[in-house]
C-alpha atoms as a PDB file:
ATOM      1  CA  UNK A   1      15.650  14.282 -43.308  1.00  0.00           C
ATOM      2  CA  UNK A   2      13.776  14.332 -46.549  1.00  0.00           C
ATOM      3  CA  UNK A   3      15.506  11.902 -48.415  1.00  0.00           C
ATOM      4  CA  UNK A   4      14.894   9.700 -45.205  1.00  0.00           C
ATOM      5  CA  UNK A   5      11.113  10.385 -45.506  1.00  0.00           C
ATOM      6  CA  UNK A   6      11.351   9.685 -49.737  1.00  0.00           C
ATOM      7  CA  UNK A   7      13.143   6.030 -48.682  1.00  0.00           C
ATOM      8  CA  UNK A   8      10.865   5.147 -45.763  1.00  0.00           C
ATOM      9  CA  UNK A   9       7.652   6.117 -48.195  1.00  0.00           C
ATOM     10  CA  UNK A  10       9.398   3.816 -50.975  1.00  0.00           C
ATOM     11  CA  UNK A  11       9.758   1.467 -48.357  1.00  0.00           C
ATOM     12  CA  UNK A  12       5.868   1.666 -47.300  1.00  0.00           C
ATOM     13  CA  UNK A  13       5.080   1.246 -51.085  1.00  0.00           C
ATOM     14  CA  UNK A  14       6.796  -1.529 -51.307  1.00  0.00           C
ATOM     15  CA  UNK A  15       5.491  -3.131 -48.349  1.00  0.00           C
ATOM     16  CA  UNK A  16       2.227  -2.552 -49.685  1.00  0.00           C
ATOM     17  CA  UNK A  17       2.777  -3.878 -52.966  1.00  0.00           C
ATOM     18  CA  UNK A  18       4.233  -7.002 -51.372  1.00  0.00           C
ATOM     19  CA  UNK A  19       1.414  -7.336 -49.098  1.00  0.00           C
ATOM     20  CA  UNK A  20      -1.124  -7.205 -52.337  1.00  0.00           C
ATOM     21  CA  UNK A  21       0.573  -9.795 -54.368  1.00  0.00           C
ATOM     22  CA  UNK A  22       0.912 -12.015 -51.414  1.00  0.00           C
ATOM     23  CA  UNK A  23      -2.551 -11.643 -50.821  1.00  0.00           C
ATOM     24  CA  UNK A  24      -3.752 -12.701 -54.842  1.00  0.00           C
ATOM     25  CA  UNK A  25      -1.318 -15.349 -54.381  1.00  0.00           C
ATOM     26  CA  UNK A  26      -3.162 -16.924 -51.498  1.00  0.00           C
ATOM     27  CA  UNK A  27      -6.729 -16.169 -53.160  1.00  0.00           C
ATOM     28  CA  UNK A  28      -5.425 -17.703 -56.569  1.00  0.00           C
ATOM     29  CA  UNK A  29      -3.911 -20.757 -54.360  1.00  0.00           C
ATOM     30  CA  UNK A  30      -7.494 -21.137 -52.498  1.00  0.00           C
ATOM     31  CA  UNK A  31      -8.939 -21.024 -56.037  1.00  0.00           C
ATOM     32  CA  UNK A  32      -6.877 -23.491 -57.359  1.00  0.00           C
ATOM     33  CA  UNK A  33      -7.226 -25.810 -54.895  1.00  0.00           C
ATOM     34  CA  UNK A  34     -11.209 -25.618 -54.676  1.00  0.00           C
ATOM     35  CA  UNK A  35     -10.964 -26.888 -58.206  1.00  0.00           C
ATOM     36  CA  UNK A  36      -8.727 -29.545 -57.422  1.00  0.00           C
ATOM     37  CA  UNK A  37     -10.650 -30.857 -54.583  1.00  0.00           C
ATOM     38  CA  UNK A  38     -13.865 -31.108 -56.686  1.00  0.00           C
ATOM     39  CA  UNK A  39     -11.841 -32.936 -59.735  1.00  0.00           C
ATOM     40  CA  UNK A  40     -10.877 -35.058 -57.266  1.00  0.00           C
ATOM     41  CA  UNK A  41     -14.171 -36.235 -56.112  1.00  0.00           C
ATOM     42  CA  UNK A  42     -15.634 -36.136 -59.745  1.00  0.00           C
ATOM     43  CA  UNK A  43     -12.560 -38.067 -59.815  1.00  0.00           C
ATOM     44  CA  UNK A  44     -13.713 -40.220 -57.112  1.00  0.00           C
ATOM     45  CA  UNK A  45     -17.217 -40.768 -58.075  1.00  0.00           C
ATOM     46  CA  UNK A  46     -16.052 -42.209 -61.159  1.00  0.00           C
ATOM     47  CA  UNK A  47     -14.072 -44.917 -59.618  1.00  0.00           C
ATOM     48  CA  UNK A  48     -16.560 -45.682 -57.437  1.00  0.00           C
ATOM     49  CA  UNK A  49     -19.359 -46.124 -60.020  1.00  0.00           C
ATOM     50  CA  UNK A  50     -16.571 -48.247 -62.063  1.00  0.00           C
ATOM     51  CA  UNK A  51     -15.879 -50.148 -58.834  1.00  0.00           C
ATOM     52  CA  UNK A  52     -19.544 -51.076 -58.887  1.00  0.00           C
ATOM     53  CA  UNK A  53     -19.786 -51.794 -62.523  1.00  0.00           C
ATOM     54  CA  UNK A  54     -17.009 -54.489 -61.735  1.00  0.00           C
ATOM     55  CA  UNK A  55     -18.620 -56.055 -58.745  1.00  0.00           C
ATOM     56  CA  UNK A  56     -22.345 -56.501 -60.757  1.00  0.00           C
ATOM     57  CA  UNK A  57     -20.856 -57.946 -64.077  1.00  0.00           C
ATOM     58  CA  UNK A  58     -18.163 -60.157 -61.412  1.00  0.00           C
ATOM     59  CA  UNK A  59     -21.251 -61.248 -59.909  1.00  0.00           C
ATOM     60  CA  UNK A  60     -23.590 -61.775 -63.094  1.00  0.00           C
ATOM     61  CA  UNK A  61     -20.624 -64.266 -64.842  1.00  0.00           C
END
């Protein structure tokens, strides 16, 4: 009976451990992706303001 206790404690543990890392995972993820969405629209921006710089020296030749 108290080796069953020792395994399902171990078990508990590990469950717990598991849970933790999955939980940094998702928060490093979230992280990640935050940055990635705002490189994209810096990203974004720039081909926008690039776009325009086309369209006034296209319509200045």
């Amino acid at each position: 009976m108290q080796q069953k206790n020792l395994v399902i404690q171990k078990l508990l543990r590990g469950q717990a451990h598991i849970s933790e890392l999955r939980r940094r995972t998702i928060i490093g993820l979230e992280h990640e992706n935050a940055e990635l969405k705002a490189m994209l629209r810096a990203h974004e921006a720039q081909l926008i303001q690039l776009s325009r710089r086309i369209d006034v020296s296209e319509s200045s030749s």
